[in-house]
Protein backbone atom coordinates (compact mmCIF):
# COMPACT_ATOMS: atom_id res chain seq x y z
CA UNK A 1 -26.07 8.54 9.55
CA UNK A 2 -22.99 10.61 10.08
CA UNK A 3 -20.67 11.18 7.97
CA UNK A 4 -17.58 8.69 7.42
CA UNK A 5 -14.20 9.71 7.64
CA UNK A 6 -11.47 8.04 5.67
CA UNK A 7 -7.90 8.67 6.72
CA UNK A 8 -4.77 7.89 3.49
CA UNK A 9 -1.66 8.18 5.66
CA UNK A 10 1.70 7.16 6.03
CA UNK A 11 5.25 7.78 6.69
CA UNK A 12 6.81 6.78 3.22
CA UNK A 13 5.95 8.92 0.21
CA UNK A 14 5.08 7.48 -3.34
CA UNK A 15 2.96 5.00 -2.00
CA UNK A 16 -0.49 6.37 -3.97
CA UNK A 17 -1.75 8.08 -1.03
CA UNK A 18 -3.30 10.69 -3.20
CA UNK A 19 -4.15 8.39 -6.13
CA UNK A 20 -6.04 6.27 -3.72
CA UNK A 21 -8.26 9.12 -1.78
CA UNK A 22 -8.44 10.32 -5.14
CA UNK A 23 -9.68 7.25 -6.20
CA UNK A 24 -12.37 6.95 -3.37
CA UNK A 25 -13.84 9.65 -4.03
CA UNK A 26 -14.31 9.24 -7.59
CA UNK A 27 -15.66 5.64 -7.16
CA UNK A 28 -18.54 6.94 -3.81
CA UNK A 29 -19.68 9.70 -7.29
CA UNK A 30 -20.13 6.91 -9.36
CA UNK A 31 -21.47 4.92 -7.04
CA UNK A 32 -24.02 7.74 -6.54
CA UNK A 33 -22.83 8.95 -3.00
CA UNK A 34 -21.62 12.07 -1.96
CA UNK A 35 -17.91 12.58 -1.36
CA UNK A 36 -15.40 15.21 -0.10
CA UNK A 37 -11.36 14.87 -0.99
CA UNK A 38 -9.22 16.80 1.62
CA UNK A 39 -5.52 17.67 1.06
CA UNK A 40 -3.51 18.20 4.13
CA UNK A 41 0.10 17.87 2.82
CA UNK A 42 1.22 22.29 3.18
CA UNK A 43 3.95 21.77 0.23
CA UNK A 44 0.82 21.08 -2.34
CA UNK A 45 -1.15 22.34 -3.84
CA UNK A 46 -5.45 22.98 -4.77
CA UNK A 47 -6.35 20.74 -8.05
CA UNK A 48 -10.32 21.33 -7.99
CA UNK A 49 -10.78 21.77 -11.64
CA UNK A 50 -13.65 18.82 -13.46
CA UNK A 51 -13.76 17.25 -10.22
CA UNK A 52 -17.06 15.27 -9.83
CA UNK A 53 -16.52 16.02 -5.99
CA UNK A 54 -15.59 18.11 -3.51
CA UNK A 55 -11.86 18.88 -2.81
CA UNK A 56 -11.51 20.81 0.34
CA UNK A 57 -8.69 22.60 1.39
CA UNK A 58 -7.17 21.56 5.22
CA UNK A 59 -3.64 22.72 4.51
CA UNK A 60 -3.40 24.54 7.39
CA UNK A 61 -4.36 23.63 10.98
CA UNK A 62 -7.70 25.63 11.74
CA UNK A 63 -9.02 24.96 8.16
CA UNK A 64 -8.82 21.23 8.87
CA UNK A 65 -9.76 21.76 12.25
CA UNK A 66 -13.23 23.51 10.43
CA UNK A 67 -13.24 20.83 8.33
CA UNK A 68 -13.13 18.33 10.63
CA UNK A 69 -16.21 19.91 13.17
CA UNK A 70 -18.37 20.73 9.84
CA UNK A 71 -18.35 17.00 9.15
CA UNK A 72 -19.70 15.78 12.36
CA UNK A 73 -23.05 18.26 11.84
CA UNK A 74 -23.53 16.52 8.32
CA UNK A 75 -25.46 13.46 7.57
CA UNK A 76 -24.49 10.91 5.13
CA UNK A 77 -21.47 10.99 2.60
CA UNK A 78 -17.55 10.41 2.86
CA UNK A 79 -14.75 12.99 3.97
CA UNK A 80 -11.59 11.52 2.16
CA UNK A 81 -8.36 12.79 3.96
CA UNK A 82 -5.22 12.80 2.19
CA UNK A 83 -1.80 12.97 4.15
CA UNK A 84 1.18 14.01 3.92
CA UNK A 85 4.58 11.71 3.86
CA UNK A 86 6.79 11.90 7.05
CA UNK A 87 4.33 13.24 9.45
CA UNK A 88 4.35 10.62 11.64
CA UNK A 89 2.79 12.70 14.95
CA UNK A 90 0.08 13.84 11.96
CA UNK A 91 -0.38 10.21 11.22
CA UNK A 92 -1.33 9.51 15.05
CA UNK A 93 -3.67 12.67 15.77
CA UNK A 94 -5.70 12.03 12.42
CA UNK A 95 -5.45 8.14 13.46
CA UNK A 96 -7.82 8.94 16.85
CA UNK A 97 -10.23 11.33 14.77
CA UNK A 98 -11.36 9.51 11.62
CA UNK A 99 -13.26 6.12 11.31
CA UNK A 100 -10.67 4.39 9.21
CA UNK A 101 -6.97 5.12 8.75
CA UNK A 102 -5.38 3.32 5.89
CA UNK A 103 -1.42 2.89 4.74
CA UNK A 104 -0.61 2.18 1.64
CA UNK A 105 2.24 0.11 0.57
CA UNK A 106 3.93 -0.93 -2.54
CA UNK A 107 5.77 -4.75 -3.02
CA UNK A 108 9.00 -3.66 -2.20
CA UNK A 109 10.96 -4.77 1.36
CA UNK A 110 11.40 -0.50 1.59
CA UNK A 111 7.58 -0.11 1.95
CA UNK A 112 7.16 -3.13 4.07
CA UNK A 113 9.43 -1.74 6.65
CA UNK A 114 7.91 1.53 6.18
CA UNK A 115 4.09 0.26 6.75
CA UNK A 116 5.27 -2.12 9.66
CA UNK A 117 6.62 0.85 11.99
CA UNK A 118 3.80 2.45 11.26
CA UNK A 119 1.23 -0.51 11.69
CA UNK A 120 3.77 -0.14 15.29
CA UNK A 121 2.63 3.06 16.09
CA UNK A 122 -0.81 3.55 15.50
CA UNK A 123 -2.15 0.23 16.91
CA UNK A 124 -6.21 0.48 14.83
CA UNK A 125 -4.23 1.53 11.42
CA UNK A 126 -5.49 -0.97 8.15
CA UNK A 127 -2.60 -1.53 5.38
CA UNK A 128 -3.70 -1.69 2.07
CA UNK A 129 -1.50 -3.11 -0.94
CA UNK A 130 -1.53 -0.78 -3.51
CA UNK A 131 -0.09 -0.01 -7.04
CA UNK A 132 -0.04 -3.98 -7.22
CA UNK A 133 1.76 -5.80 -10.25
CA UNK A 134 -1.02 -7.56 -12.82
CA UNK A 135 1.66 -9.58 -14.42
CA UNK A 136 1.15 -13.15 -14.22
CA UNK A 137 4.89 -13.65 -13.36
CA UNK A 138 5.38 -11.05 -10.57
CA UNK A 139 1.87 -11.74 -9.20
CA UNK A 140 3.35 -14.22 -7.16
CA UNK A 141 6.22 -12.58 -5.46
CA UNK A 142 3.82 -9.68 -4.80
CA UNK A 143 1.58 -11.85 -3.08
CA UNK A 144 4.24 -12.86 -0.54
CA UNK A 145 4.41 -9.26 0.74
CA UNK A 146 0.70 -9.27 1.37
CA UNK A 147 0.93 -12.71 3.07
CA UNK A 148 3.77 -11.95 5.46
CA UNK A 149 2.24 -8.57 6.92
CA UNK A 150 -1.31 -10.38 7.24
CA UNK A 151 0.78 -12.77 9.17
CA UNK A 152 2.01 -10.04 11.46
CA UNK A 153 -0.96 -8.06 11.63
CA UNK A 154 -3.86 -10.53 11.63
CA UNK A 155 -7.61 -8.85 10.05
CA UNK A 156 -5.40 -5.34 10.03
CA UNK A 157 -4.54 -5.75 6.16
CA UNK A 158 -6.98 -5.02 3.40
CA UNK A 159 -5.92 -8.12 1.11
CA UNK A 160 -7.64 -7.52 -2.02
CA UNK A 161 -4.84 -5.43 -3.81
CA UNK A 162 -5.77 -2.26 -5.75
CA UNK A 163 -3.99 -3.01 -9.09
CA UNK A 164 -1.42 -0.66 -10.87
CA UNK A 165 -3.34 0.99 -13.69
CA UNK A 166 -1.25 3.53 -15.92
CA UNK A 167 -3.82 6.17 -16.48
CA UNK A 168 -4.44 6.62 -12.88
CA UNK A 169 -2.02 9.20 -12.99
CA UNK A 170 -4.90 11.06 -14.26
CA UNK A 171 -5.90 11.85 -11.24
CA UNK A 172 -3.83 14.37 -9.69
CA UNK A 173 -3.38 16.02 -13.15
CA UNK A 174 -4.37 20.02 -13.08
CA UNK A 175 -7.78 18.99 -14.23
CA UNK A 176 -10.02 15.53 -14.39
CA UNK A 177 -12.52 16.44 -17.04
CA UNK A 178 -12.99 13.16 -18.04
CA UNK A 179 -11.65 10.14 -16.46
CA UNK A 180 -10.33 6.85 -18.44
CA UNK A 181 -12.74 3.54 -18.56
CA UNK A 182 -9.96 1.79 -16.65
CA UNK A 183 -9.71 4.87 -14.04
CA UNK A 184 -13.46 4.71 -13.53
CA UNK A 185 -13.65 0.96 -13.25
CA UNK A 186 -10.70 1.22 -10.46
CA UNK A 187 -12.71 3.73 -8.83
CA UNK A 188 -15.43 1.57 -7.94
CA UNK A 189 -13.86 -1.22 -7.11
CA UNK A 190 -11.26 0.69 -4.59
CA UNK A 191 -14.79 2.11 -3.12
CA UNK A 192 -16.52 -0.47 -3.15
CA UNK A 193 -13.73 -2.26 -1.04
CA UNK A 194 -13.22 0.40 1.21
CA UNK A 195 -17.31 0.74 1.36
CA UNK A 196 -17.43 -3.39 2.57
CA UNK A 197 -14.23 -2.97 4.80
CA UNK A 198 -16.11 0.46 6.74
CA UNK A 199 -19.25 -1.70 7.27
CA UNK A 200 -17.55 -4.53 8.82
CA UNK A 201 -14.57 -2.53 11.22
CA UNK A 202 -16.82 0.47 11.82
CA UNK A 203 -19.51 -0.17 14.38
CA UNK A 204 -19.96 3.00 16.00
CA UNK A 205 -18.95 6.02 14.31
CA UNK A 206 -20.41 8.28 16.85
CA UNK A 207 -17.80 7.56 19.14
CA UNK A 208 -15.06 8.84 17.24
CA UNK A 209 -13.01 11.74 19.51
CA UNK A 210 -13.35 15.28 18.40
CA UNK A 211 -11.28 16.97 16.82
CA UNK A 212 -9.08 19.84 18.11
């Protein structure tokens, strides 16, 4: 089994990119799989420390590039790609390497606009609702975004919502020694989502393109 590639992309910025490949990686340790994070974005920078997983550095071109080849000799496990905002023509080259690609979007009309021109441009692209409201009274009104882009991009949204939780912020502190109950229990679930979604979408990795 090779290993899976996971793209988090997208134009607009402050959508949980990193939070969410963050996220996946923490919830394939505790689900007892191996997992690699990968930052991309060149204004960022290295937070490695009490990591249960790899973090990877592909900052610059021919380190993701390396990155990138290494992972198609390896069996098993998930490379977690994290990208920068605004990179559109970095959006669309990662888009045509890596099994998945994934925008995230927030319930706002801004981030629907955002996620639709890119849904536009990269035509196999998955959007994926995220930082989502748990209040009983905005539930609704969130739910309406997530409705009208399933409606314009049938089976290309993830609709089960990964849910705003406070101490996820954790996550792209200096360190993660330790991570919160609630931060652990989003982890798996965001995994296990992304897990069920790769099994049904993916049916031959080994045709992905090459890299480079």
């Amino acid at each position: 089994m090779t290993t899976k590639l996971i793209y988090w992309g997208g134009s607009k910025g402050g959508v949980g990119k990193s939070t969410n490949a963050h996220l996946s990686c923490l919830g394939a340790n505790l689900s007892g799989q191996a997992a690699a994070y990968v930052l991309t974005d060149p204004d960022r920078e290295i937070r490695d420390k009490g990591r249960p997983y790899e973090v990877l550095d592909g900052r610059e071109p021919n380190e993701l590039a390396n990155i990138l080849k290494a992972s198609r000799k390896t069996s098993g496990g998930w490379l977690i790609i994290d990208g920068g905002g605004n990179r559109p023509a970095f959006d669309a080259a990662i888009a045509e390497t890596v099994d998945l690609c994934i925008f995230s979007f927030r319930p706002s009309h801004e981030d629907m606009d955002t996620v639709s021109k890119d849904m536009d441009r990269i035509s196999n692209a998955l959007a994926w609702p995220t930082a989502w409201p748990t209040n009983i009274f905005a539930i609704p009104a969130a739910r309406g975004y997530i409705t009208r882009l399933s409606k314009k991009y049938p089976s290309r949204v993830i609709t089960k919502a990964i849910p705003f939780v406070n101490s996820a912020s954790d996550l792209l502190a200096e360190s993660l020694d330790t991570p919160s109950p609630p931060v652990r229990s989003l982890a798996r679930k965001v995994f296990s989502v992304m897990e069920e979604d790769y099994g049904r979408r993916v049916v031959n990795p080994a045709k992905r393109k090459a890299a480079g």
